[in-house]
PDB file of N, CA and C in Angstrom:
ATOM      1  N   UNK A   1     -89.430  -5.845 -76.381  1.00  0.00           N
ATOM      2  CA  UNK A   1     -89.594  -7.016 -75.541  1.00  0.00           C
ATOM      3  C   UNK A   1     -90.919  -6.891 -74.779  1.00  0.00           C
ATOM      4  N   UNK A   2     -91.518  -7.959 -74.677  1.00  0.00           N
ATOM      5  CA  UNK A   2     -93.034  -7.703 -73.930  1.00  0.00           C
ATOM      6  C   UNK A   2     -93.148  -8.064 -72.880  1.00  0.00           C
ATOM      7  N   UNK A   3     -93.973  -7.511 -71.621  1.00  0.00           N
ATOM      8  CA  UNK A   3     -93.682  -7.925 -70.646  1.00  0.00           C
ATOM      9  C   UNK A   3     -93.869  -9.593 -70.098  1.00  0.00           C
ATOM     10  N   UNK A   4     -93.046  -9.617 -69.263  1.00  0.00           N
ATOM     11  CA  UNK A   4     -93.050 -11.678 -68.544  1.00  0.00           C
ATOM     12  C   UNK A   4     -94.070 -11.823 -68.054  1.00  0.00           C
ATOM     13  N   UNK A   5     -94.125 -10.437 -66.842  1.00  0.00           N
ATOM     14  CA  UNK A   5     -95.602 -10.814 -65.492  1.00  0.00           C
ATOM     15  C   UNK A   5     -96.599 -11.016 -66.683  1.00  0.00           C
ATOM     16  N   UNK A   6     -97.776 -11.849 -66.044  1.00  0.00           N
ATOM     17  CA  UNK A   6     -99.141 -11.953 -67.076  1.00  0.00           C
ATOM     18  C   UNK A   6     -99.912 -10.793 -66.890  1.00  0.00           C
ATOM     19  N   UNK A   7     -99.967 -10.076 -65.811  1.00  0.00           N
ATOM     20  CA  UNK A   7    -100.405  -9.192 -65.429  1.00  0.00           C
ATOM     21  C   UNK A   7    -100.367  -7.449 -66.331  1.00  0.00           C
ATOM     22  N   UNK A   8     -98.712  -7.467 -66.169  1.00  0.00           N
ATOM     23  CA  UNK A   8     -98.153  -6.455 -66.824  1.00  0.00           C
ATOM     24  C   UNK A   8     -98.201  -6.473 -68.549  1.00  0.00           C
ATOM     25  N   UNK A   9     -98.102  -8.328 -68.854  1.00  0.00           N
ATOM     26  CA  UNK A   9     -98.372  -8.369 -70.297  1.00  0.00           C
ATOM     27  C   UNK A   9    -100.000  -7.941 -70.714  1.00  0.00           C
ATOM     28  N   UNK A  10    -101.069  -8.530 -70.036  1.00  0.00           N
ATOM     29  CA  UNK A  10    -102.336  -8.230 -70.482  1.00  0.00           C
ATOM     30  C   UNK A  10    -102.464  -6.405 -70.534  1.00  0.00           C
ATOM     31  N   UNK A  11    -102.254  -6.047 -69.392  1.00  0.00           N
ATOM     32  CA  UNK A  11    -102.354  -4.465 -69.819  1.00  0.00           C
ATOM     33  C   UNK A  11    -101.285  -3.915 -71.201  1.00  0.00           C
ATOM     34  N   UNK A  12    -100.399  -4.016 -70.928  1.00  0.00           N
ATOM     35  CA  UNK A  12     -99.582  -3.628 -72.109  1.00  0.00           C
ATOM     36  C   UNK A  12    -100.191  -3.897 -73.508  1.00  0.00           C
ATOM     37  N   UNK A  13    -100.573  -5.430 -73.605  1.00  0.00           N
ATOM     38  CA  UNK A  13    -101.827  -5.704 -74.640  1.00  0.00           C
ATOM     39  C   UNK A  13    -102.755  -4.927 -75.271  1.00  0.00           C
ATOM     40  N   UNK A  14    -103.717  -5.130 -74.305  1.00  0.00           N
ATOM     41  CA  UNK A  14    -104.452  -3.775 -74.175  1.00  0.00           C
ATOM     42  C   UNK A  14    -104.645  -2.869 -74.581  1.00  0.00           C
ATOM     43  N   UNK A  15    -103.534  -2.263 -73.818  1.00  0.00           N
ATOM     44  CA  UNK A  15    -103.332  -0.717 -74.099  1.00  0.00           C
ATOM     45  C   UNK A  15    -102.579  -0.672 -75.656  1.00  0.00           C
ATOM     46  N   UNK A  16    -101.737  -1.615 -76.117  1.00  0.00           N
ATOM     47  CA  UNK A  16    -101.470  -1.504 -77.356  1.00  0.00           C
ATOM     48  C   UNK A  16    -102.856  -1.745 -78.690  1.00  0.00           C
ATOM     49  N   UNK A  17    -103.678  -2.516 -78.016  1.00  0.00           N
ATOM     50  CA  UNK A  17    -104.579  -3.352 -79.084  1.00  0.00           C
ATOM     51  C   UNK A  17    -105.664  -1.553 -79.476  1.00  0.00           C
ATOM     52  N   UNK A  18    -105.994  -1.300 -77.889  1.00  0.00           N
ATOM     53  CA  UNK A  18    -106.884   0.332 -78.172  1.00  0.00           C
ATOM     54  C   UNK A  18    -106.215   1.439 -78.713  1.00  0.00           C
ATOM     55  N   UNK A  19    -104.907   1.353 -78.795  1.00  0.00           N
ATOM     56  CA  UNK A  19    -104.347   2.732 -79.371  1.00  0.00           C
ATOM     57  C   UNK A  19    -103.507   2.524 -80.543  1.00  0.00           C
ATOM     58  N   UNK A  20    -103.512   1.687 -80.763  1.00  0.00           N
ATOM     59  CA  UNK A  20    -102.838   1.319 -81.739  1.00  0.00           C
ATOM     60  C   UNK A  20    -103.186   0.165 -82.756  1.00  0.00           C
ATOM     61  N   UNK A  21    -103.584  -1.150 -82.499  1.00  0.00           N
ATOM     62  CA  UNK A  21    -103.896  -2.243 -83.621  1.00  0.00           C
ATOM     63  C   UNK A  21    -105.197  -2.228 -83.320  1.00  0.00           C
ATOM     64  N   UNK A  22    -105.725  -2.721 -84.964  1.00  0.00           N
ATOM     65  CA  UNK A  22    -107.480  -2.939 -84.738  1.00  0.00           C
ATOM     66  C   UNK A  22    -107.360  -4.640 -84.341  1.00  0.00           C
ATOM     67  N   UNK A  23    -106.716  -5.396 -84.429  1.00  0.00           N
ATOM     68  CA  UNK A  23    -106.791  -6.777 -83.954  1.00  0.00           C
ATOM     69  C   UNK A  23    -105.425  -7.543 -83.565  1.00  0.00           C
ATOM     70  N   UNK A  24    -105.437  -8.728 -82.914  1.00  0.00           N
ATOM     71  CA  UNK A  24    -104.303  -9.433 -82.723  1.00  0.00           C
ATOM     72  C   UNK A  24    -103.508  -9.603 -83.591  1.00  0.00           C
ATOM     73  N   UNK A  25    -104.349  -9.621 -85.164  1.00  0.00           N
ATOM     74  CA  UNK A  25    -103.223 -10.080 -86.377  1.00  0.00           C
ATOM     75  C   UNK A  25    -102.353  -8.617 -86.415  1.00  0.00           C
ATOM     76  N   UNK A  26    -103.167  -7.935 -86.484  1.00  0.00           N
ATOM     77  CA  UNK A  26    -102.336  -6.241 -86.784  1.00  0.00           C
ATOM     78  C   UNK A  26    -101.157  -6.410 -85.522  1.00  0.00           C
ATOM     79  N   UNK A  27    -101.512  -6.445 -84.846  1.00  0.00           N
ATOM     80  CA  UNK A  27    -101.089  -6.383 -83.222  1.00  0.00           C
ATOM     81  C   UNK A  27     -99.121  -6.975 -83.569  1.00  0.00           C
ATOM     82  N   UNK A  28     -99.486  -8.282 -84.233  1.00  0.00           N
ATOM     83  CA  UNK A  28     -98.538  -9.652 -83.943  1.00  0.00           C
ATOM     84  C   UNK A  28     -97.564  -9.030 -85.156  1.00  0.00           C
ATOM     85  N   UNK A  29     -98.341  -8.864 -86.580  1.00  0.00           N
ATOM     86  CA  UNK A  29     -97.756  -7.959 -87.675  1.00  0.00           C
ATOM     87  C   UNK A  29     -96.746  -6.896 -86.792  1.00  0.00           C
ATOM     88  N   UNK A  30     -96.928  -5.895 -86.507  1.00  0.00           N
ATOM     89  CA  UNK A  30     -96.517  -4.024 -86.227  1.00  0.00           C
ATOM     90  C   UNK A  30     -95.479  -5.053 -85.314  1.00  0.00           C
ATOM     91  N   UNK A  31     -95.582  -5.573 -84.868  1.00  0.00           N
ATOM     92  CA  UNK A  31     -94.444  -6.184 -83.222  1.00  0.00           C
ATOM     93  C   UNK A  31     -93.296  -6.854 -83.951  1.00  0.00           C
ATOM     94  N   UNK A  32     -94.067  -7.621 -85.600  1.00  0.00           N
ATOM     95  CA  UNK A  32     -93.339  -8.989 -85.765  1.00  0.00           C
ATOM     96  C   UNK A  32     -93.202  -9.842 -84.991  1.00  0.00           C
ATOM     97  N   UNK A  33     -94.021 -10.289 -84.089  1.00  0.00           N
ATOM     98  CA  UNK A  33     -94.469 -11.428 -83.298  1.00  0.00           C
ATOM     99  C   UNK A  33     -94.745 -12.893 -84.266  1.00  0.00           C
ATOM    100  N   UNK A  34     -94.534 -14.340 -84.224  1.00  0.00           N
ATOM    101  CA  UNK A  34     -94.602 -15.164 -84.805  1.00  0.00           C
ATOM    102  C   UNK A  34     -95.728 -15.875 -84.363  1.00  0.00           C
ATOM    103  N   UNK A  35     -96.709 -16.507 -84.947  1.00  0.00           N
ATOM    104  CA  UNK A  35     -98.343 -17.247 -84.655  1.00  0.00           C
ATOM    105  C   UNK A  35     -97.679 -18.440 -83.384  1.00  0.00           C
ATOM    106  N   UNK A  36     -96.625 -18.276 -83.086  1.00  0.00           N
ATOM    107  CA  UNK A  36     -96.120 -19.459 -82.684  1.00  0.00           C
ATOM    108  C   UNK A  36     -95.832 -18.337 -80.967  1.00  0.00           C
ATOM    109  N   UNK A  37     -95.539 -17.058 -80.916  1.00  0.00           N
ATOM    110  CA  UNK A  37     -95.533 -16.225 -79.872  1.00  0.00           C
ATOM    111  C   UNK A  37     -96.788 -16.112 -79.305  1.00  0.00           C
ATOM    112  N   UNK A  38     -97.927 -15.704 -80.394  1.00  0.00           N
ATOM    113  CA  UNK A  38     -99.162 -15.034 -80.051  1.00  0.00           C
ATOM    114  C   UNK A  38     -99.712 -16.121 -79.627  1.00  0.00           C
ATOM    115  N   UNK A  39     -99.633 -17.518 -79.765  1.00  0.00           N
ATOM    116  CA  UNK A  39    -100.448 -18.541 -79.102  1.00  0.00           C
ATOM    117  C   UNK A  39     -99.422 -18.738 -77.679  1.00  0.00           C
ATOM    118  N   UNK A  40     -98.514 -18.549 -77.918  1.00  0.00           N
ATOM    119  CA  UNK A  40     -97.552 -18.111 -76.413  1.00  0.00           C
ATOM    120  C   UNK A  40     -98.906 -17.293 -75.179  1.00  0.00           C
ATOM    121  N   UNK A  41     -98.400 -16.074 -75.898  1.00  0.00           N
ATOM    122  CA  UNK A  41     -99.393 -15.240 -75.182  1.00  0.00           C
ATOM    123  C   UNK A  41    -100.854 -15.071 -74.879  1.00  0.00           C
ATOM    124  N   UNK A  42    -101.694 -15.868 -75.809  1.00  0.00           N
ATOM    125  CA  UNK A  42    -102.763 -15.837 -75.435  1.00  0.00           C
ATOM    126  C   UNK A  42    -103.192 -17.088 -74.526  1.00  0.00           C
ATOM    127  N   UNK A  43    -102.456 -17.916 -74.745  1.00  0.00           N
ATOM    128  CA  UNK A  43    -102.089 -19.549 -73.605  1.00  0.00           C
ATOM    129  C   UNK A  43    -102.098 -18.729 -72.129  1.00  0.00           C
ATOM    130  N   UNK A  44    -100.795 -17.874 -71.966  1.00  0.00           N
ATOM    131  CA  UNK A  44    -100.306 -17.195 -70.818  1.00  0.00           C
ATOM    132  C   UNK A  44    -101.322 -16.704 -70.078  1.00  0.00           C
ATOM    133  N   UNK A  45    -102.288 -15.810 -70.834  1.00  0.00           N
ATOM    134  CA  UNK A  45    -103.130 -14.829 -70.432  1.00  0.00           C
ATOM    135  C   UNK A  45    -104.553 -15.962 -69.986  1.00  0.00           C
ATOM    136  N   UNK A  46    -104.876 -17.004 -70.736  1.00  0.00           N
ATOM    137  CA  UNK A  46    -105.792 -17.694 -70.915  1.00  0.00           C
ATOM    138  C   UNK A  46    -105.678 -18.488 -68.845  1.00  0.00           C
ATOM    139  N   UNK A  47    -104.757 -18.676 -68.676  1.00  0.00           N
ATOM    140  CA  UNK A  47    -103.638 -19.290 -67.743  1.00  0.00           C
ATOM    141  C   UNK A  47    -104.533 -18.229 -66.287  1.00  0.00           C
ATOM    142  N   UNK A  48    -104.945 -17.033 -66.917  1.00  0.00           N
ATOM    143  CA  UNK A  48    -104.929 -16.283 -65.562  1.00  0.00           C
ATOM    144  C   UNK A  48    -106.471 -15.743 -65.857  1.00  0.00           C
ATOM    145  N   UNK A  49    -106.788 -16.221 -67.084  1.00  0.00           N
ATOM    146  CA  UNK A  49    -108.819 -16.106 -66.687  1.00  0.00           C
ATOM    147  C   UNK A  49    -108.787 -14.937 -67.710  1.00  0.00           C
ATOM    148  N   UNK A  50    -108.013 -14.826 -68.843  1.00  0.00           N
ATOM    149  CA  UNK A  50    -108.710 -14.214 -69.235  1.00  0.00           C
ATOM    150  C   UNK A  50    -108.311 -14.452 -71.187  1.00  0.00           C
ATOM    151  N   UNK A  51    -109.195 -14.028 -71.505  1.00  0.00           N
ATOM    152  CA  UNK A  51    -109.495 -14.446 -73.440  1.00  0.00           C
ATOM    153  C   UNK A  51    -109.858 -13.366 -73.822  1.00  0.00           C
ATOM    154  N   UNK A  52    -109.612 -13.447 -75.214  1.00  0.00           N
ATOM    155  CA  UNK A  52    -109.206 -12.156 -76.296  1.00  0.00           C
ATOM    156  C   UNK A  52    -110.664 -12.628 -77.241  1.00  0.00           C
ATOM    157  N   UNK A  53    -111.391 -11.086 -77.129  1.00  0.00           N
ATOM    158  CA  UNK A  53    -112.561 -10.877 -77.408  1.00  0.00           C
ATOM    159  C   UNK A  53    -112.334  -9.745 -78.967  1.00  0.00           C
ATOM    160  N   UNK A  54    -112.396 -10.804 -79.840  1.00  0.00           N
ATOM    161  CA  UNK A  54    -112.282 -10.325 -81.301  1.00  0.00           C
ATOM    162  C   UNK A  54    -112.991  -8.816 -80.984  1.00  0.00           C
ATOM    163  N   UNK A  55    -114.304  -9.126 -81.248  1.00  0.00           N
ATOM    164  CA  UNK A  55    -114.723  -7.853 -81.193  1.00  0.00           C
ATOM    165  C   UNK A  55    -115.031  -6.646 -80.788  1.00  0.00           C
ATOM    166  N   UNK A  56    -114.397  -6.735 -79.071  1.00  0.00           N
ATOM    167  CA  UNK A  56    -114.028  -5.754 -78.198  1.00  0.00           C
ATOM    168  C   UNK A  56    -112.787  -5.527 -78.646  1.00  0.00           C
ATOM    169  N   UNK A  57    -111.955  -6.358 -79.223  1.00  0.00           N
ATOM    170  CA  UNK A  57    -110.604  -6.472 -79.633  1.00  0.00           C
ATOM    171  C   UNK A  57    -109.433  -5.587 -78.128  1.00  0.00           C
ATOM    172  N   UNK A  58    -110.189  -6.660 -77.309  1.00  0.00           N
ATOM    173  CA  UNK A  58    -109.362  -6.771 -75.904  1.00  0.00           C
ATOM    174  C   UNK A  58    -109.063  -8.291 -75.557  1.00  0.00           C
ATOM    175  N   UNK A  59    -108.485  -8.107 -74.534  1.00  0.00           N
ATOM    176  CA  UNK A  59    -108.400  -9.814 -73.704  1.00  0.00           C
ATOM    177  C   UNK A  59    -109.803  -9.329 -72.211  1.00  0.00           C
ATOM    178  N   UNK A  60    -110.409 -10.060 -71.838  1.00  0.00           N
ATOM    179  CA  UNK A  60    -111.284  -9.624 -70.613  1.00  0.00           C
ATOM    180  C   UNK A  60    -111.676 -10.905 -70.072  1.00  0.00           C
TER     181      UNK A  60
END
C-alpha cells in the first residue's frame, strides 16, 4: 500500500525510483500499479509542486 500523505508518498517514490526502478514504468510494473494509479500519483504530487523528471528519474 503506498503512502496517502503527498509528502510521505513523494519520498517513498523516491527512495523506491533510486534503489530500486530505473523509471516510473519499471516503478508501476514491480508494484503492479495501473496507468490509471500512476496518473493518480503523479496528479497528487503535481498538486504539491512537484513533477517527475524522466531523467533524474525523480519527482523534484
Amino acid at each position: 500500500m503506498l503512502p496517502q500523505d503527498p509528502i510521505m508518498l513523494l519520498s517513498y517514490i523516491n527512495t523506491q525510483l533510486r534503489d530500486n526502478y530505473s523509471s516510473m514504468e519499471a516503478f508501476a510494473e514491480g508494484l503492479d500499479i495501473s496507468k490509471e494509479e500512476v496518473d493518480s500519483i503523479v496528479g497528487k504530487l503535481k498538486t504539491c509542486g512537484y513533477e517527475y523528471d524522466e531523467k533524474l528519474n525523480k519527482f523534484r
